[in-house]
C-alpha atoms as a PDB file:
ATOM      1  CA  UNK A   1      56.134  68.583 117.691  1.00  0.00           C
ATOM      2  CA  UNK A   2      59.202  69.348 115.138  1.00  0.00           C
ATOM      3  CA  UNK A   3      62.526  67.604 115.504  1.00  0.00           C
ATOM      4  CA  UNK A   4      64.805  68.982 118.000  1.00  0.00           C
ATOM      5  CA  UNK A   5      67.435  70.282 115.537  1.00  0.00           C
ATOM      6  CA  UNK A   6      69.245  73.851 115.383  1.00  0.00           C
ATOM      7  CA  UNK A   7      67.407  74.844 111.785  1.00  0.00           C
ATOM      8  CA  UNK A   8      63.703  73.951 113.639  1.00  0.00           C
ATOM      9  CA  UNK A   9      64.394  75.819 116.004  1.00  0.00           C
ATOM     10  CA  UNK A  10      65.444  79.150 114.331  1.00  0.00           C
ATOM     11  CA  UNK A  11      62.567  78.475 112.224  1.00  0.00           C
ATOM     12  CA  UNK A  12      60.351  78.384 115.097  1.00  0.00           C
ATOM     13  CA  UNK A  13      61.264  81.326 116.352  1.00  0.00           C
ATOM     14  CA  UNK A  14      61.049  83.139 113.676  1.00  0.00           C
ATOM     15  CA  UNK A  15      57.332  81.731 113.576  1.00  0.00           C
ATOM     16  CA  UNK A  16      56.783  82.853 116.904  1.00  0.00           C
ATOM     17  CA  UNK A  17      58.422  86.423 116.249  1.00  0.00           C
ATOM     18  CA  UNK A  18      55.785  86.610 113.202  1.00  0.00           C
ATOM     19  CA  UNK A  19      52.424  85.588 114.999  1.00  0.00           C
ATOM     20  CA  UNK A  20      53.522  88.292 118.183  1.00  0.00           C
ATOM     21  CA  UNK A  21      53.870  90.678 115.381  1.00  0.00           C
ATOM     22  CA  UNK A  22      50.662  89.660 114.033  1.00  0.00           C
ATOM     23  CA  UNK A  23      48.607  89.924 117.291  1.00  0.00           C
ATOM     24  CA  UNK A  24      49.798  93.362 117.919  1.00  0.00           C
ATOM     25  CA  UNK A  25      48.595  94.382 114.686  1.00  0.00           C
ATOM     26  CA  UNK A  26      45.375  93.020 114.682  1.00  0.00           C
ATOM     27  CA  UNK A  27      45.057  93.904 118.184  1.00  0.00           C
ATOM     28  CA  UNK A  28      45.919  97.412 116.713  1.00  0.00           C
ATOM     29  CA  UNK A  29      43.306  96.971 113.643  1.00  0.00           C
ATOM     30  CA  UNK A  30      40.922  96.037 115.987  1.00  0.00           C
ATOM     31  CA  UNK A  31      41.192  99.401 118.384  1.00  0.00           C
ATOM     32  CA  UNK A  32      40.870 101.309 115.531  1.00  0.00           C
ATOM     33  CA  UNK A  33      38.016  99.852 113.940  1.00  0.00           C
ATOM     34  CA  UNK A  34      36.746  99.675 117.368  1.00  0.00           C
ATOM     35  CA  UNK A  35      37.042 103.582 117.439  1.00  0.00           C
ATOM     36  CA  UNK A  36      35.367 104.272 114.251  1.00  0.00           C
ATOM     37  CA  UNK A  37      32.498 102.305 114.922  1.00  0.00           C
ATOM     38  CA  UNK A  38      31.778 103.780 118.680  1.00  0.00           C
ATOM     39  CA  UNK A  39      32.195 107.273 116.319  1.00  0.00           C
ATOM     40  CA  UNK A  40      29.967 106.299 114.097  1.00  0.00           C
ATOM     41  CA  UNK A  41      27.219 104.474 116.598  1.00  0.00           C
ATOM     42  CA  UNK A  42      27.618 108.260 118.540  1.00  0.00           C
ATOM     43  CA  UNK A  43      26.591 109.763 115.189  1.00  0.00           C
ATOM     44  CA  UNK A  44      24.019 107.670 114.605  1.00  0.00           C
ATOM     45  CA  UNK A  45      22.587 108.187 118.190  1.00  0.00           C
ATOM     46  CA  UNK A  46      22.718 112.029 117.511  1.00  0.00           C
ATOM     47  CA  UNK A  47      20.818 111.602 114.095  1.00  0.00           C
ATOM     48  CA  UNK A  48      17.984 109.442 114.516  1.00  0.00           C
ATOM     49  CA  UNK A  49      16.430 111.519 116.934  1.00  0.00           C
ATOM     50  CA  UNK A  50      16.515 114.159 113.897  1.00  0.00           C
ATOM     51  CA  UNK A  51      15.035 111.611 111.957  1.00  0.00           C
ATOM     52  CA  UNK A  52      12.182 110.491 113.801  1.00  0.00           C
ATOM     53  CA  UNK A  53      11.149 113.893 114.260  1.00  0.00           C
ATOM     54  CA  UNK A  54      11.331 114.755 110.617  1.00  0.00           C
ATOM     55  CA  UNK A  55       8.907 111.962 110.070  1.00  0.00           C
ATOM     56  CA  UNK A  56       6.427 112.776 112.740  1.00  0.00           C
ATOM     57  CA  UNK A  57       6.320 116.487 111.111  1.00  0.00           C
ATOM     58  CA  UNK A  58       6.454 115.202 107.749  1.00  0.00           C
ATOM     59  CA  UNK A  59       3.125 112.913 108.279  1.00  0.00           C
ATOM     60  CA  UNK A  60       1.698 115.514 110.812  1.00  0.00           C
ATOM     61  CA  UNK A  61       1.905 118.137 107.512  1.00  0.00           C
ATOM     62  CA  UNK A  62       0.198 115.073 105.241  1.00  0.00           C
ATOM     63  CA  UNK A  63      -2.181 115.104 107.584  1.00  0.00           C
ATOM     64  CA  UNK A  64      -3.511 118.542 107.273  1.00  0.00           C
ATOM     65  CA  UNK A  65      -2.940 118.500 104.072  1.00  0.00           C
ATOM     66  CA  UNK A  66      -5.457 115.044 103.689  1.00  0.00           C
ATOM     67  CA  UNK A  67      -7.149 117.397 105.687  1.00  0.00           C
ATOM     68  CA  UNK A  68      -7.480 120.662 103.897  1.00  0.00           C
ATOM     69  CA  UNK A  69      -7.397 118.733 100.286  1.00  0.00           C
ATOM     70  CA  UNK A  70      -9.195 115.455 100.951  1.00  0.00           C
ATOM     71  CA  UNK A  71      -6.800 112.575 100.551  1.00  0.00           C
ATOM     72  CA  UNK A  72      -3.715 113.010  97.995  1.00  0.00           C
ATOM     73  CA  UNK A  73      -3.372 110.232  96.517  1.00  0.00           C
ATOM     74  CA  UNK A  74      -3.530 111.231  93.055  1.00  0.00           C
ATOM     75  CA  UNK A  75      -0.999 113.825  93.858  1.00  0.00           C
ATOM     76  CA  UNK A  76       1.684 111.593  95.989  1.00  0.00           C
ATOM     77  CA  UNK A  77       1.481 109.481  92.385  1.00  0.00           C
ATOM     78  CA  UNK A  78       3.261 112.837  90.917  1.00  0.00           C
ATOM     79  CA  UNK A  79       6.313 112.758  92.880  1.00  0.00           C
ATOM     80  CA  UNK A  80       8.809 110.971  90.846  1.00  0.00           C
ATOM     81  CA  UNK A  81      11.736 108.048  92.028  1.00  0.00           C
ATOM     82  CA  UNK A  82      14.681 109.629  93.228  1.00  0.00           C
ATOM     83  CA  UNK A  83      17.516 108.058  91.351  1.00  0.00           C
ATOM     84  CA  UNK A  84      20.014 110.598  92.717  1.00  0.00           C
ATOM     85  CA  UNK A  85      21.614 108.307  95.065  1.00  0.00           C
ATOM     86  CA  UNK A  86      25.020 107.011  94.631  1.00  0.00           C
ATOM     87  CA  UNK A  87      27.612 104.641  96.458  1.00  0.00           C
ATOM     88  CA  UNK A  88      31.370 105.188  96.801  1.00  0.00           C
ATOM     89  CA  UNK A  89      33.186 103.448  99.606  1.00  0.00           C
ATOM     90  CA  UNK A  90      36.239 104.111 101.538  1.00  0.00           C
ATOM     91  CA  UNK A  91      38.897 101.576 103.648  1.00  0.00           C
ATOM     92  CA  UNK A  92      39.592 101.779 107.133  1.00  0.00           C
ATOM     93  CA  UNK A  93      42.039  99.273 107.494  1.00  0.00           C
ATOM     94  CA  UNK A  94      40.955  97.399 104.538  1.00  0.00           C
ATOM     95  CA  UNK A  95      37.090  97.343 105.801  1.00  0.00           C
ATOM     96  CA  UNK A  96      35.053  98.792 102.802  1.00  0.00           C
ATOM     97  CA  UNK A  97      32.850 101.042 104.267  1.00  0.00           C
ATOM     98  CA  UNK A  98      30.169 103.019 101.951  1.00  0.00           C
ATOM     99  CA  UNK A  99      29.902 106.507 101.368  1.00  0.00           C
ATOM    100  CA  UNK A 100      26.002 107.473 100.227  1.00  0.00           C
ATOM    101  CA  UNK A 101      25.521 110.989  98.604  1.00  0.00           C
ATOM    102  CA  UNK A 102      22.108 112.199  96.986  1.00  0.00           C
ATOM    103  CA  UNK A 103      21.632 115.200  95.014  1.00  0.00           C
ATOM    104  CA  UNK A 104      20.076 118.409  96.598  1.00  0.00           C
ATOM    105  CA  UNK A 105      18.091 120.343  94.636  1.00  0.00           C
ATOM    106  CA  UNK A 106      19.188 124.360  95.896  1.00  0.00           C
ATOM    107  CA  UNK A 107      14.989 125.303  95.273  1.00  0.00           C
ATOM    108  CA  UNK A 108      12.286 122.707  95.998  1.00  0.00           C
ATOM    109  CA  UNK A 109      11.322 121.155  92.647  1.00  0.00           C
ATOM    110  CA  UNK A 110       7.166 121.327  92.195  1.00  0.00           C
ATOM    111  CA  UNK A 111       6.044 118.221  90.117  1.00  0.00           C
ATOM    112  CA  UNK A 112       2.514 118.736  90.539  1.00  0.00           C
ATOM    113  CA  UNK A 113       0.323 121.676  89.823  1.00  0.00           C
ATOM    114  CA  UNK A 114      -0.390 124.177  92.237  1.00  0.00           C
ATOM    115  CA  UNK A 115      -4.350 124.707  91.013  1.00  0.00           C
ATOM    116  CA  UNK A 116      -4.999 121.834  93.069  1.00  0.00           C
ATOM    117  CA  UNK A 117      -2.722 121.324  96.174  1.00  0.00           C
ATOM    118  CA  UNK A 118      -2.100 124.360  99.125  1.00  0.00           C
ATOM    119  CA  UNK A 119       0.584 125.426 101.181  1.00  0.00           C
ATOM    120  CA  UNK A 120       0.011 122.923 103.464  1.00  0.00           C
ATOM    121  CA  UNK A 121       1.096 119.836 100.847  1.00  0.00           C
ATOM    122  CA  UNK A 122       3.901 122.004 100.251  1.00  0.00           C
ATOM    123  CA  UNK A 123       4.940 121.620 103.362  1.00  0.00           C
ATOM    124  CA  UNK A 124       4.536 118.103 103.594  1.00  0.00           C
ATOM    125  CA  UNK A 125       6.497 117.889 100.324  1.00  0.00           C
ATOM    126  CA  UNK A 126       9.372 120.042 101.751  1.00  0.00           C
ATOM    127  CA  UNK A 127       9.205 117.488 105.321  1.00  0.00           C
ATOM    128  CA  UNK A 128       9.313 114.375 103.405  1.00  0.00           C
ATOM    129  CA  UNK A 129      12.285 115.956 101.438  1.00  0.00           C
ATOM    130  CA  UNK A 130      14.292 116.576 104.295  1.00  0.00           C
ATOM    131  CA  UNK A 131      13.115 113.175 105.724  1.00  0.00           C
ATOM    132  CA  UNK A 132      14.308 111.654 102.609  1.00  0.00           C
ATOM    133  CA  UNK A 133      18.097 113.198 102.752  1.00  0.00           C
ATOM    134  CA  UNK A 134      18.567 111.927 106.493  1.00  0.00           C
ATOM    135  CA  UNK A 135      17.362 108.741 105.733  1.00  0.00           C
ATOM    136  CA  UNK A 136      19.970 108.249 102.940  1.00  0.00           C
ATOM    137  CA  UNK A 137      22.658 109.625 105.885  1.00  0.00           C
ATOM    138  CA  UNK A 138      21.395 107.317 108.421  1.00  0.00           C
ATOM    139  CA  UNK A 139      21.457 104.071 105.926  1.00  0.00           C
ATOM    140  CA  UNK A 140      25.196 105.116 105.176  1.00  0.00           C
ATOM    141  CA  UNK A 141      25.761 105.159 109.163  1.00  0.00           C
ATOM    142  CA  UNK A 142      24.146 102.194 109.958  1.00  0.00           C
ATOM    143  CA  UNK A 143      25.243 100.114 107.565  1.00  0.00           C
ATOM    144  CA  UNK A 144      29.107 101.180 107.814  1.00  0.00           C
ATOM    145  CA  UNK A 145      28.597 100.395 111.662  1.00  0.00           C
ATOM    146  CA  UNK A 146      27.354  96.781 110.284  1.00  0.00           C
ATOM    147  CA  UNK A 147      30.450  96.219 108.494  1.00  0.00           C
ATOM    148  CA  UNK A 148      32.885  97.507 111.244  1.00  0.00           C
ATOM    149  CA  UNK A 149      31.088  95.020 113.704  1.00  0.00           C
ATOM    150  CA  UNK A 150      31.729  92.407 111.379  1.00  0.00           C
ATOM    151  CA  UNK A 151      35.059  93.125 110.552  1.00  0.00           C
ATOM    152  CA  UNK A 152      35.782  93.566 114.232  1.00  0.00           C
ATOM    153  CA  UNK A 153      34.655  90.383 115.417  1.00  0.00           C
ATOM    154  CA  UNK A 154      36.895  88.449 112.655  1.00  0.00           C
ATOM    155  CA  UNK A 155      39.770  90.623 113.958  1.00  0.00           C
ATOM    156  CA  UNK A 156      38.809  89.400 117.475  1.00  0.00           C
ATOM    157  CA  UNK A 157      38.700  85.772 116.784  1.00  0.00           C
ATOM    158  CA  UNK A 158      41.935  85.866 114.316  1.00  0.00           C
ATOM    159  CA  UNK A 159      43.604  87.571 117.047  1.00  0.00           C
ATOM    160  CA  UNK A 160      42.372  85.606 119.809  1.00  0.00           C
ATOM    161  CA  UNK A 161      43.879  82.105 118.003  1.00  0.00           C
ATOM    162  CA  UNK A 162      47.418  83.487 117.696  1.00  0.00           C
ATOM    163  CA  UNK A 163      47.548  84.441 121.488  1.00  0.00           C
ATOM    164  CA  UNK A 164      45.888  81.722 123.028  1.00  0.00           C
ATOM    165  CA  UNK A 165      46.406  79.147 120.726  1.00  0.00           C
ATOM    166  CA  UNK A 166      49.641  80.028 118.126  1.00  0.00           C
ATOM    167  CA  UNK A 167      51.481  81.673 120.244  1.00  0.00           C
ATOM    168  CA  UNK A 168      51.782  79.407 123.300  1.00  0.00           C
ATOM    169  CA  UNK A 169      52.250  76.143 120.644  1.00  0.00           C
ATOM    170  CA  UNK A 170      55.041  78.075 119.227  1.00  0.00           C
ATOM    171  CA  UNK A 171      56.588  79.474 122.599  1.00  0.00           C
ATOM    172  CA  UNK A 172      55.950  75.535 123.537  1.00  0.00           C
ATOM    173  CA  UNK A 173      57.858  73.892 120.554  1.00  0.00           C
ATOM    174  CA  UNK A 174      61.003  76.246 120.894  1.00  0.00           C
ATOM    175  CA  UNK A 175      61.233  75.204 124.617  1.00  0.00           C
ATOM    176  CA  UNK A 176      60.814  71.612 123.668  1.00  0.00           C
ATOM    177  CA  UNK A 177      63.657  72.352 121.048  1.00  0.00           C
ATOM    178  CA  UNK A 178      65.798  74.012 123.650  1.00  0.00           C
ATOM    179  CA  UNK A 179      65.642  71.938 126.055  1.00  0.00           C
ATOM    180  CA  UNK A 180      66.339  68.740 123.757  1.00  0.00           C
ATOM    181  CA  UNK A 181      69.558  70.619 122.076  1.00  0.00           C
ATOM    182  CA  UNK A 182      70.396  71.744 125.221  1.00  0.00           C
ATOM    183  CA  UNK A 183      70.477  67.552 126.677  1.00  0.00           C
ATOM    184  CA  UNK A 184      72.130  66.825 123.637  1.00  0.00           C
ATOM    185  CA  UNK A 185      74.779  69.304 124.044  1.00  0.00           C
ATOM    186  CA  UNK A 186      75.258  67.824 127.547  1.00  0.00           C
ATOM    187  CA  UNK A 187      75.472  64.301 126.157  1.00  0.00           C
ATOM    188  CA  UNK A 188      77.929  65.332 123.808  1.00  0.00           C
ATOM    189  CA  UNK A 189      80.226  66.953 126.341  1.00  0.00           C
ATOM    190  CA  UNK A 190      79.757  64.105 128.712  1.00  0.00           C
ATOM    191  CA  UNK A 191      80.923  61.869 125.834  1.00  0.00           C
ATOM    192  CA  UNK A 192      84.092  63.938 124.696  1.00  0.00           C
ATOM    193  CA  UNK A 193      85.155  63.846 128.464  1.00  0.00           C
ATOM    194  CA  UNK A 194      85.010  60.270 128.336  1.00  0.00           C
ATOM    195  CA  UNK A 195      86.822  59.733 125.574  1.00  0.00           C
ATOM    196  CA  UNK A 196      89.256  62.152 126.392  1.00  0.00           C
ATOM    197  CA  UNK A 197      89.474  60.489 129.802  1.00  0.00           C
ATOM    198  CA  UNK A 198      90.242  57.297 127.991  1.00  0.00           C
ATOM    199  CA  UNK A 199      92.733  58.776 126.052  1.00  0.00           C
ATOM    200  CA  UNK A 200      94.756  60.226 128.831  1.00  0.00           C
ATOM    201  CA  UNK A 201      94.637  57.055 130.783  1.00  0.00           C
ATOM    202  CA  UNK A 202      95.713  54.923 127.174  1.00  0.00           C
ATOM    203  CA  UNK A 203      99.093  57.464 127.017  1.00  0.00           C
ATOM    204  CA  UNK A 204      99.699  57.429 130.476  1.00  0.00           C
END
């Protein structure tokens, strides 16, 4: 508990005046984020059913092409590693949160020969392509709706100790400062009286 004296107690206050300041914002941060993530989770929702069923066409087109070609193996080895994908982030209120992008190719780029494949691997190409881009869409989501959660529960815990435990101690101290200046401005005034009264009664 700090010593009852005028300079504590503006001090105090001004601690107290700080912290309220600080829970509104975070409270404020936390809203926001709160917003972007329920945004983002909606977006997510809307996608992955797009996503599944790319997949299930993309490996129902494999299929017939396994089918029609006997297994492609041999060809699948033709498809080259897509290092097209890049990360760039953006802050919502200081939370990094990562931006994906992946080149797209205006014509569908053939790295195999078409003596031995059919229109049916083409398709399955074209499928996994598309699979491919929302994938690299849905990874950005997901993971940006990680870091928000995080983020958001920090918030929450930073902003639960000022109100329940900062605030109150401080709102606490500058009563107990108060009322202590306050007793000892009583006990002063009591005391001047006296002497006063003792000076009155010496002259009279």
């Amino acid at each position: 508990m700090a010593v009852p004296t005028k300079g504590n107690l503006m001090a105090t206050k001004k601690s107290l005046s700080l912290a309220k300041v600080g829970y509104e914002l975070l409270d404020k941060k936390r809203n926001i984020l709160i917003r972007e993530m329920m945004a983002l989770i909606d977006r997510a929702s809307r996608i992955q059913g797009t996503v599944d069923k790319a997949f299930a066409d993309a490996y129902k087109a494999l299929e017939q092409a396994n089918i029609t070609l006997g297994f492609c193996d041999e060809l699948s080895k033709t498809v080259p590693f897509d290092t097209t994908v890049t990360m760039d982030s953006r802050s919502i209120m200081g939370v990094e949160i990562p931006m994906l992008t992946i080149e797209k190719p205006e014509q569908l780029e053939l790295h195999y020969g078409l003596n031995h494949t059919n229109a049916r691997f083409d398709e399955a190409v074209a499928l996994f392509m598309q699979a491919k881009y929302l994938t690299v869409e849905l990874a950005e989501i997901e993971n940006s709706v990680y870091r928000l959660a995080v983020a958001i529960k920090q918030t929450q815990k930073r902003a639960n100790a000022l109100k329940n435990i900062m605030i109150p101690k401080f709102e606490e101290d500058v009563k107990f400062i108060t009322d202590a200046l306050d007793e000892k401005d009583r006990e002063e005034f009591s005391r001047l009286k006296v002497i006063k009264k003792q000076k009155t009664a010496k002259q009279s």
